[in-house]
C-alpha atoms as a PDB file:
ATOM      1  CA  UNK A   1      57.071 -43.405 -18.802  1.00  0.00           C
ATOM      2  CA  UNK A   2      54.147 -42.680 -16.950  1.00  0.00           C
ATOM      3  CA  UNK A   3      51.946 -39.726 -16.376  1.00  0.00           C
ATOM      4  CA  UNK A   4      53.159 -39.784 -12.446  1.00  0.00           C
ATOM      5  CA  UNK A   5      56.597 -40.752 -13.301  1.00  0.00           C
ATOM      6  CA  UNK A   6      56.620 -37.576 -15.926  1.00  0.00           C
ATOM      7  CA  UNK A   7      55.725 -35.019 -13.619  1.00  0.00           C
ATOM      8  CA  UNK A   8      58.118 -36.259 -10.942  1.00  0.00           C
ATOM      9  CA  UNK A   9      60.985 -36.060 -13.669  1.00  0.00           C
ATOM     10  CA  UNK A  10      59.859 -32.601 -14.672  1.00  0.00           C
ATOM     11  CA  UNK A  11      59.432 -31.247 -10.776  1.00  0.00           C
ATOM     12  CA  UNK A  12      62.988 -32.580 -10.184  1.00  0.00           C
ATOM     13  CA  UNK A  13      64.508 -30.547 -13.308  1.00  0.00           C
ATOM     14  CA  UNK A  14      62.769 -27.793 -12.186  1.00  0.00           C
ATOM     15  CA  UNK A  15      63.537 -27.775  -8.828  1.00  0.00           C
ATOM     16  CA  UNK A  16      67.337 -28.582  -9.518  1.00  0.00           C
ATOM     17  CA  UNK A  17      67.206 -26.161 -12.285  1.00  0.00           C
ATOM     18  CA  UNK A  18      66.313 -23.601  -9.623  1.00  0.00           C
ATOM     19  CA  UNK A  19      63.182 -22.083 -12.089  1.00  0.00           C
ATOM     20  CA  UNK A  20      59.329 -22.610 -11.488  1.00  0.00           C
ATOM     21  CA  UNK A  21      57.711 -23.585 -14.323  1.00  0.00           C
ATOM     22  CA  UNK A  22      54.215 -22.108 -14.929  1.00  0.00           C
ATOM     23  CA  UNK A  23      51.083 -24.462 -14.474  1.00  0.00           C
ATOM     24  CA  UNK A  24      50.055 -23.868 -17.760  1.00  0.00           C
ATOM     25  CA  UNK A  25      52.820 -24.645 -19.628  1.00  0.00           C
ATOM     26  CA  UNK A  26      52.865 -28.554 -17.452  1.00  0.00           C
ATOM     27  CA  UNK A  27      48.736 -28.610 -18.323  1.00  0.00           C
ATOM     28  CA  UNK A  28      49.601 -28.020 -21.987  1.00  0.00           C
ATOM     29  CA  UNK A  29      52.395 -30.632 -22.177  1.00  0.00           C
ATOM     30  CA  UNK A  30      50.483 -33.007 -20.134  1.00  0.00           C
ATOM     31  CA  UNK A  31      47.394 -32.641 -22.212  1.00  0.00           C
ATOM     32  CA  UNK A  32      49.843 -33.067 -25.683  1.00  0.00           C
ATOM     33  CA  UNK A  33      51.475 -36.561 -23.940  1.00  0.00           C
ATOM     34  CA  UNK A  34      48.206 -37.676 -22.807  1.00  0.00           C
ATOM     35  CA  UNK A  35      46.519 -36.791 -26.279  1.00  0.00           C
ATOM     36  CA  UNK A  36      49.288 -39.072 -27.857  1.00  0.00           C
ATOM     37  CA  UNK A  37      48.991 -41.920 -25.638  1.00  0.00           C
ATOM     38  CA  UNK A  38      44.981 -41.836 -25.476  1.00  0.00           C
ATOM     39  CA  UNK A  39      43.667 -40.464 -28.762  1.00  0.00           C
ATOM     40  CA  UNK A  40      46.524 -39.517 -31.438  1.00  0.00           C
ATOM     41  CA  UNK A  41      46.277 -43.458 -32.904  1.00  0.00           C
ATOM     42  CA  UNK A  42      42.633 -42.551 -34.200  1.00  0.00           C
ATOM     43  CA  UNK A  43      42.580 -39.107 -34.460  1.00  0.00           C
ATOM     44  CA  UNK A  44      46.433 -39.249 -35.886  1.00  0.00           C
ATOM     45  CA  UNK A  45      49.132 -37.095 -34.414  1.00  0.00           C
ATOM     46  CA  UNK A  46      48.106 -33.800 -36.200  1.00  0.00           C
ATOM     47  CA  UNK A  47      44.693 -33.942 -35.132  1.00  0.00           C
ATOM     48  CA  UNK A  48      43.808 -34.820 -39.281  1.00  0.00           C
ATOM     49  CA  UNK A  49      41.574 -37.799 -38.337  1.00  0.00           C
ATOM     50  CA  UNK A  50      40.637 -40.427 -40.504  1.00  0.00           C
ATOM     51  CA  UNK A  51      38.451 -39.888 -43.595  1.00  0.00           C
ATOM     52  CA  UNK A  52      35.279 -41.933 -43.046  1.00  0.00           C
ATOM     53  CA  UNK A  53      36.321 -43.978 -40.067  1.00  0.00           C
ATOM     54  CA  UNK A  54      37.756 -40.889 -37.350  1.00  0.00           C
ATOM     55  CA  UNK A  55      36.759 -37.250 -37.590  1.00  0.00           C
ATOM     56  CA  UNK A  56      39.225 -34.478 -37.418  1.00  0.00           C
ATOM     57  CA  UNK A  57      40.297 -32.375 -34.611  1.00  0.00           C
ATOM     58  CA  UNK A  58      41.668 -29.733 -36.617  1.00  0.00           C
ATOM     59  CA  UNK A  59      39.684 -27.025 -37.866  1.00  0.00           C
ATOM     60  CA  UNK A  60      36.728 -28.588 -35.860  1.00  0.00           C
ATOM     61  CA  UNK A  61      33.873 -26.726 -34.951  1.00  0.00           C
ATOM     62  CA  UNK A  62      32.441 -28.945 -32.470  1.00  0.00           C
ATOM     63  CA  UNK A  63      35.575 -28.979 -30.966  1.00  0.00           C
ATOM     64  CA  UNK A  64      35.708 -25.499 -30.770  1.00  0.00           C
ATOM     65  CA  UNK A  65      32.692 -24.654 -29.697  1.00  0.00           C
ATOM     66  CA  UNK A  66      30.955 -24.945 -25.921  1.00  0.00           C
ATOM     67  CA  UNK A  67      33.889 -27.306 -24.106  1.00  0.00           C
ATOM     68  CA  UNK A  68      30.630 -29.141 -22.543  1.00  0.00           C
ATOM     69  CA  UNK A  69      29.958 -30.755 -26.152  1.00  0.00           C
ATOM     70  CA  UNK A  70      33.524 -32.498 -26.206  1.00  0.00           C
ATOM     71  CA  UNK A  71      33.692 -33.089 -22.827  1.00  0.00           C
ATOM     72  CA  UNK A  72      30.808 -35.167 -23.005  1.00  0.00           C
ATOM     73  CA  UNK A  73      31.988 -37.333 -25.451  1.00  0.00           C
ATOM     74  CA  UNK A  74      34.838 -37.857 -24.090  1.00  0.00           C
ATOM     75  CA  UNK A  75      33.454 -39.018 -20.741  1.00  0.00           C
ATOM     76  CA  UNK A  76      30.889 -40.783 -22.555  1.00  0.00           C
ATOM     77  CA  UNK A  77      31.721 -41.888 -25.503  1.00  0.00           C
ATOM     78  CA  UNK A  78      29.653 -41.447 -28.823  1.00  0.00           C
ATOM     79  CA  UNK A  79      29.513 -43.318 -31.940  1.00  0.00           C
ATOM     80  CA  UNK A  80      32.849 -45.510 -32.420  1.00  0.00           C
ATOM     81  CA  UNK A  81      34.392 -43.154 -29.642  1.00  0.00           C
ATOM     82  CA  UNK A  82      35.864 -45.115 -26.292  1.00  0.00           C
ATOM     83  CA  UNK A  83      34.187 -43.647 -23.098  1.00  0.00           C
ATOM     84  CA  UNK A  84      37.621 -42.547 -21.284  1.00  0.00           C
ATOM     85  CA  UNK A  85      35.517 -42.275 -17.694  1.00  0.00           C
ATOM     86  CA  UNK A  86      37.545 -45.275 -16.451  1.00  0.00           C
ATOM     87  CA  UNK A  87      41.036 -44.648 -18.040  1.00  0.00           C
ATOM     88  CA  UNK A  88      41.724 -40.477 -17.113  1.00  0.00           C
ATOM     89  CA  UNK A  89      40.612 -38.434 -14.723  1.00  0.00           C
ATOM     90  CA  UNK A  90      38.986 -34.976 -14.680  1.00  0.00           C
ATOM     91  CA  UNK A  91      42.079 -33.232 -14.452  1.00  0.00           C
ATOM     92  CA  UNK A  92      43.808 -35.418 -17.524  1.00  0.00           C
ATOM     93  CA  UNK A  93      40.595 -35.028 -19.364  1.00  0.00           C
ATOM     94  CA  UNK A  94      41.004 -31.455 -18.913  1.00  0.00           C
ATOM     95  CA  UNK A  95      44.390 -31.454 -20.037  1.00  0.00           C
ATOM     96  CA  UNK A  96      43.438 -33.352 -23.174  1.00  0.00           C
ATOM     97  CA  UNK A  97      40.986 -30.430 -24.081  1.00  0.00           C
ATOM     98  CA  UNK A  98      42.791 -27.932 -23.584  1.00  0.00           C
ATOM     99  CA  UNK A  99      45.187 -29.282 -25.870  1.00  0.00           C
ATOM    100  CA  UNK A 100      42.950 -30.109 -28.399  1.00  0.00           C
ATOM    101  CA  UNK A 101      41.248 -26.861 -28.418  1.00  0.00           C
ATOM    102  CA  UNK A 102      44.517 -24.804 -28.938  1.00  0.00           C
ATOM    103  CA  UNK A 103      46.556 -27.092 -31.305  1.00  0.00           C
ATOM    104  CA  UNK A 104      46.498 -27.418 -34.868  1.00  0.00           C
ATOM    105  CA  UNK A 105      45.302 -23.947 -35.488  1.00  0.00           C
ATOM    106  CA  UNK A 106      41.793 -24.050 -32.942  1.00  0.00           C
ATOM    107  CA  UNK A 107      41.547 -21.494 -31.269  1.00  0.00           C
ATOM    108  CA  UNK A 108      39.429 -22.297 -28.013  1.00  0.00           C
ATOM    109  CA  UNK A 109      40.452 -21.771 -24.366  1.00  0.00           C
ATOM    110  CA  UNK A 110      40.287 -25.401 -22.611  1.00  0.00           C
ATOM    111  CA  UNK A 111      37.570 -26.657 -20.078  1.00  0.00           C
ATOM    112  CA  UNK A 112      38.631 -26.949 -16.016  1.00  0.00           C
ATOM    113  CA  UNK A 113      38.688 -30.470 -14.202  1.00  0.00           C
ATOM    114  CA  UNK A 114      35.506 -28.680 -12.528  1.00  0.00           C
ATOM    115  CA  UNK A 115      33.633 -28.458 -15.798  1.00  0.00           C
ATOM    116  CA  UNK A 116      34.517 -32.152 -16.712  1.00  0.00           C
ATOM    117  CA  UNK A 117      33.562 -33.383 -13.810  1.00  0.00           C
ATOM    118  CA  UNK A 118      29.977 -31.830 -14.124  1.00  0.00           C
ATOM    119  CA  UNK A 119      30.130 -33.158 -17.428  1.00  0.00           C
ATOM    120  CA  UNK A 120      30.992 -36.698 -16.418  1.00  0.00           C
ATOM    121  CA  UNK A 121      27.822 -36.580 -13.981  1.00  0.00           C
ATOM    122  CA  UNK A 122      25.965 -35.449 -16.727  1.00  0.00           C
ATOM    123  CA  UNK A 123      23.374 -38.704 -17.622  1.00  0.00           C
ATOM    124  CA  UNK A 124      22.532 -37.045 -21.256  1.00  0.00           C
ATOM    125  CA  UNK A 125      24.580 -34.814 -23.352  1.00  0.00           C
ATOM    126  CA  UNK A 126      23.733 -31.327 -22.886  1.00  0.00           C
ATOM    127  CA  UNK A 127      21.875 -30.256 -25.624  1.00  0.00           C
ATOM    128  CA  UNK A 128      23.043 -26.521 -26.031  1.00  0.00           C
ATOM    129  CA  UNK A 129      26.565 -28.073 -26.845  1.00  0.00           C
ATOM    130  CA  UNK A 130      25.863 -30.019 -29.918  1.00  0.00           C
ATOM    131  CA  UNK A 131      27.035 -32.871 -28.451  1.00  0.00           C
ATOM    132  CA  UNK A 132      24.192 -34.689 -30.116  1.00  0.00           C
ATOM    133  CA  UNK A 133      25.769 -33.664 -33.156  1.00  0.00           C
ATOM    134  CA  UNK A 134      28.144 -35.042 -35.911  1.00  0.00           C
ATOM    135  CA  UNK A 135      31.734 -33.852 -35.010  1.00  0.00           C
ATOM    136  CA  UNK A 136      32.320 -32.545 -38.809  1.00  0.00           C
END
């Protein structure tokens, strides 16, 4: 099922559920589906990584820190890391790290499509971030 074809499913339970759902809650499970579909086959499901080959999510500092580091790397790519510029947009790279940065115990408050999109027009990682540095 697609993104698209997801949030038309989910407008049309709420809608004939009567409720609203909160915009939020959709961003969260958006950026958990779009984390599995995109990233979760590297960075595994849990957000455990790959010892030597993928780092972890979990517990990650970088991740944690400034969203601008993260968000750079994922519209740019870094290392091994797949530049996702062409596959999501800002919103659904958003989505993806907010999730990231609130699941599996971090505890960081995700970036706007606004910031990722400054990000994305970025031509060098900003170096405040540590972007530049390793992820673990």
């Amino acid at each position: 099922m697609t993104l698209f074809q997801r949030i038309l499913y989910a407008a049309a339970l709420t809608a004939a559920a009567g409720a609203s759902v909160p915009t939020l809650a959709l961003a969260a499970e958006d950026g958990a589906s779009l984390f599995q579909e995109n990233c979760s086959a590297c960075h595994q499901p849990k957000g455990q990584g790959v010892p030597g080959a993928f780092p972890p999510l979990a517990g990650n500092k970088f991740v944690q820190g400034d969203p601008k580091g993260p968000a750079y790397v994922l519209t740019h790519g870094r290392g091994g890391m797949p530049n996702f510029s062409d596959d999501l947009n800002d919103q659904q790279m958003a989505a993806i790290l907010s999730y990231i940065r609130a699941a599996w115990g971090n505890k960081a408050q995700g970036p706007d499509a606004t910031l990722v999109a400054s990000v994305r027009s970025a031509s060098a990682p900003p170096d405040d971030t540590g972007a530049n540095l390793p992820f673990h």
